[in-house]
N, C-alpha and C. Protein backbone atom coordinates (compact mmCIF):
# COMPACT_ATOMS: atom_id res chain seq x y z
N UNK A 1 129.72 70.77 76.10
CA UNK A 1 128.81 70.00 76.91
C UNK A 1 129.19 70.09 78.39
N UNK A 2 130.04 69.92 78.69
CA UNK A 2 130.96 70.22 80.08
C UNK A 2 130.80 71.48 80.42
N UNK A 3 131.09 72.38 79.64
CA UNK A 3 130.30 73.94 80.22
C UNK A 3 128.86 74.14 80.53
N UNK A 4 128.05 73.89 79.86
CA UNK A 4 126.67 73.67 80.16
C UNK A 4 126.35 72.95 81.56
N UNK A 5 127.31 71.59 81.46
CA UNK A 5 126.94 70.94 82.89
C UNK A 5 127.32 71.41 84.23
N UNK A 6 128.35 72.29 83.93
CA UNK A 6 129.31 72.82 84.74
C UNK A 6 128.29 74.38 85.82
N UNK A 7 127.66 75.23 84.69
CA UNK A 7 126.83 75.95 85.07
C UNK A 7 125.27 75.26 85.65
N UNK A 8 124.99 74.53 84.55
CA UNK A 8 123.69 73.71 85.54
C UNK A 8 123.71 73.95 86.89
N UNK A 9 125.16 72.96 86.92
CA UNK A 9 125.19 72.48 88.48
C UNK A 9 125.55 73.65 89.51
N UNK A 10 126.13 74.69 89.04
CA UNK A 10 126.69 75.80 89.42
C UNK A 10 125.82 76.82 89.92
N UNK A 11 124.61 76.92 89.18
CA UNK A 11 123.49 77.25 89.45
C UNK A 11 122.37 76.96 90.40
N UNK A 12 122.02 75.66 90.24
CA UNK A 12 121.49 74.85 91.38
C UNK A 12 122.20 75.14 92.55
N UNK A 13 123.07 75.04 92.65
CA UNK A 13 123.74 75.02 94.02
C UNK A 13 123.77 76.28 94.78
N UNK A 14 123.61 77.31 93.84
CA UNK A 14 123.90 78.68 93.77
C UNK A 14 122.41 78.90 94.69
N UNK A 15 121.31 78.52 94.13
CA UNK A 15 119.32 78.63 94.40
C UNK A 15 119.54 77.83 95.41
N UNK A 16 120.00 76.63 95.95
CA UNK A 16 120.05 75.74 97.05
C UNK A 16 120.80 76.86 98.83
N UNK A 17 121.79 77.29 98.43
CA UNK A 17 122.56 77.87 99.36
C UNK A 17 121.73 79.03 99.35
N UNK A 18 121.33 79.94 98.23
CA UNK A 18 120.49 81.64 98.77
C UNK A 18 118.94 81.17 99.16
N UNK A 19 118.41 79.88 98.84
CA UNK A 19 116.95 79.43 100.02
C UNK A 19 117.49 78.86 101.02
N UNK A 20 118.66 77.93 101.16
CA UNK A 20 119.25 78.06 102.39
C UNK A 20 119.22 79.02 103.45
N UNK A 21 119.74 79.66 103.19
CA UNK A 21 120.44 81.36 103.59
C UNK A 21 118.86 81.95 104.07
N UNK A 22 117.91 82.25 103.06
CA UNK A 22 116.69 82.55 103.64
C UNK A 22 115.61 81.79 104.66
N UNK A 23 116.09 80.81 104.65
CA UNK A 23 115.23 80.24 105.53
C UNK A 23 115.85 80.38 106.83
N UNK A 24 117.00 80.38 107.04
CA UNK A 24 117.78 80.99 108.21
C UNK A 24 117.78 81.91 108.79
N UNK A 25 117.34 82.92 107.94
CA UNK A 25 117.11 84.88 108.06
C UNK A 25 115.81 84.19 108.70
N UNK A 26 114.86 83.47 108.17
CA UNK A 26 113.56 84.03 108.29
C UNK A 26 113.55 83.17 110.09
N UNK A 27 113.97 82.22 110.35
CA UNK A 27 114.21 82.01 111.55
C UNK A 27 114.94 82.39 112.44
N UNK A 28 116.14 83.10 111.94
CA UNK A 28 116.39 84.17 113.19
C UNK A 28 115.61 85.02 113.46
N UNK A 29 114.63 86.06 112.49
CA UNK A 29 113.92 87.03 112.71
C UNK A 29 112.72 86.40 113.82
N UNK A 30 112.75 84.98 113.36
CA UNK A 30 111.21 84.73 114.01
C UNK A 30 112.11 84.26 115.57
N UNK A 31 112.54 83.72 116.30
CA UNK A 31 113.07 83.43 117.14
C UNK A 31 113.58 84.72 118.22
N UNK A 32 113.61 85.71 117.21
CA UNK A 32 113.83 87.23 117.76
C UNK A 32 112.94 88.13 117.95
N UNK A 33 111.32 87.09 118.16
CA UNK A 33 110.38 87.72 119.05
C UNK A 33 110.97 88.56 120.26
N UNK A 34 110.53 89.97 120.76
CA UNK A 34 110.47 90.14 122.25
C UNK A 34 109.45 88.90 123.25
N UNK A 35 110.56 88.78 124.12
CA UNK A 35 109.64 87.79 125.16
C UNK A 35 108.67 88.87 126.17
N UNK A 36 107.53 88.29 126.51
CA UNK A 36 106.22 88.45 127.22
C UNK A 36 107.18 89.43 128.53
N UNK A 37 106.30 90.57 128.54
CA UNK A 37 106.93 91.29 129.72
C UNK A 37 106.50 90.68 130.99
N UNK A 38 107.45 90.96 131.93
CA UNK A 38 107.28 90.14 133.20
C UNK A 38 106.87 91.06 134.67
N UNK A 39 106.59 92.67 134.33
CA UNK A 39 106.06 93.52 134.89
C UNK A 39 104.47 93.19 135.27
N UNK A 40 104.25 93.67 136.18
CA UNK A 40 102.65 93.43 137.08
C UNK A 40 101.40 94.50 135.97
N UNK A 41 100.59 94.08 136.28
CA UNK A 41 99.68 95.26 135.35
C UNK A 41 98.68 96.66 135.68
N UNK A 42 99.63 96.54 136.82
CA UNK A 42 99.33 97.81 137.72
C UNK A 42 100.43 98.80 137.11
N UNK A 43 101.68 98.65 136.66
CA UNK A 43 102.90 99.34 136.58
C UNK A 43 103.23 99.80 135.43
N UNK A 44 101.90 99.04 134.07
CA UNK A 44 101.94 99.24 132.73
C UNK A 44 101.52 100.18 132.41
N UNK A 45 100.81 100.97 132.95
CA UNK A 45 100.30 102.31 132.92
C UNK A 45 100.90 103.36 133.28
N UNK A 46 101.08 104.84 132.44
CA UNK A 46 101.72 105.67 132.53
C UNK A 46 100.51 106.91 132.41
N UNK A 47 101.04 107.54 133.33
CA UNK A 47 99.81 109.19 133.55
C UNK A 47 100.71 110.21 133.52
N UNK A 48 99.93 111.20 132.70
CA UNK A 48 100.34 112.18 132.77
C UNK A 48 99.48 113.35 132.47
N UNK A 49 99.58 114.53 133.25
CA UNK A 49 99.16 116.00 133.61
C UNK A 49 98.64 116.56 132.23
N UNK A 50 97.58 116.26 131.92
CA UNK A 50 96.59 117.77 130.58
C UNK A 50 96.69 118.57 131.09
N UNK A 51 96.80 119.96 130.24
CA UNK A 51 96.88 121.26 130.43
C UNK A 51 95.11 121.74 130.36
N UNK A 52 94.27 122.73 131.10
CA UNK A 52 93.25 123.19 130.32
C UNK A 52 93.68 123.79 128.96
N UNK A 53 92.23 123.50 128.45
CA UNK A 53 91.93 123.59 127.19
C UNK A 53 90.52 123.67 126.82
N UNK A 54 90.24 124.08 125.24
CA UNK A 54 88.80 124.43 124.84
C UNK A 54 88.62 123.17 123.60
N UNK A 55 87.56 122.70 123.89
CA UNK A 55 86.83 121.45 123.19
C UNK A 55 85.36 121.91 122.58
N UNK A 56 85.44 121.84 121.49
CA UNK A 56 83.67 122.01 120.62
C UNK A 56 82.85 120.59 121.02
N UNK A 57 81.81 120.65 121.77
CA UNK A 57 81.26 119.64 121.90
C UNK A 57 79.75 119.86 121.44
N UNK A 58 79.20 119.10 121.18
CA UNK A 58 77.87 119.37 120.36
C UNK A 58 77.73 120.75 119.80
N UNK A 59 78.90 121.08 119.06
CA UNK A 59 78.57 122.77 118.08
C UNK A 59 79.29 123.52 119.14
N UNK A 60 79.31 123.37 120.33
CA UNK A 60 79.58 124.48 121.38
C UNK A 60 81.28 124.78 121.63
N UNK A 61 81.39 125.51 122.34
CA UNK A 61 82.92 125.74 122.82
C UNK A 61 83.11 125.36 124.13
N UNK A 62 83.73 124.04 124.79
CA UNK A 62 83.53 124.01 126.18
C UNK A 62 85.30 123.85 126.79
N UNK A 63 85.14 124.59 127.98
CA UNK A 63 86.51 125.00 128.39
C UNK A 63 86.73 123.61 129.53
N UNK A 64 87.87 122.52 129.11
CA UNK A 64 87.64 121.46 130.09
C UNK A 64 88.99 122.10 130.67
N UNK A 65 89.02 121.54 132.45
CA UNK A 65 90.05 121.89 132.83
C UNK A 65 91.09 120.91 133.22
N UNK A 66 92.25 121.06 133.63
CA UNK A 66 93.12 120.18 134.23
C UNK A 66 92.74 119.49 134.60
N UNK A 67 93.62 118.01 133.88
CA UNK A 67 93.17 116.70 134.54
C UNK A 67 94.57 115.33 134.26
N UNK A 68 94.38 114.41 135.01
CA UNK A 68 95.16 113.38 134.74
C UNK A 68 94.73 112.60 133.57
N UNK A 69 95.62 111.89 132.54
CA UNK A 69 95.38 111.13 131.40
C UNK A 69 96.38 109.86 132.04
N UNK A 70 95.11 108.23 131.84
CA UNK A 70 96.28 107.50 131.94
C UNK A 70 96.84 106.57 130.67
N UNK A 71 97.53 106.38 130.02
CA UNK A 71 97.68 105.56 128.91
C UNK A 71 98.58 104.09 129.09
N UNK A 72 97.52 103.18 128.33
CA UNK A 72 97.87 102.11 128.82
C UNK A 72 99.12 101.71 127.80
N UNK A 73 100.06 100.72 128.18
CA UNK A 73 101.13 100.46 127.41
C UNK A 73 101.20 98.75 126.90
């Protein structure tokens, strides 16, 4: 009877401390958001140089040429 009670309790305590334990993980992860960048939104943008190249546009073959691409971040 004492063994039985012995694991009961052994057990419980065991499920108490590993949802413990997870609820801790799950709030460090959440607390370990990146914070809001503090850069202007002129500076978030990055460009860079296309090469010419050939594009099918309506069925056709059209040769576009050099140009700037800007991609926003």
């Amino acid at each position: 009877m004492r063994r039985r009670f012995t694991r009961a309790l052994a057990t419980g305590l065991a499920a108490g401390v590993m949802a413990g334990g997870a609820a801790m993980v799950s709030v460090g992860t959440a607390s370990a958001a990146p914070a809001k960048s503090t850069t202007s939104h002129s500076t978030a943008h990055h460009c860079h140089q296309v090469k010419a190249h050939f594009e099918t546009r309506h069925g056709k073959r059209v040769r576009v040429s050099e140009h700037m691409v800007r991609t926003r971040m």
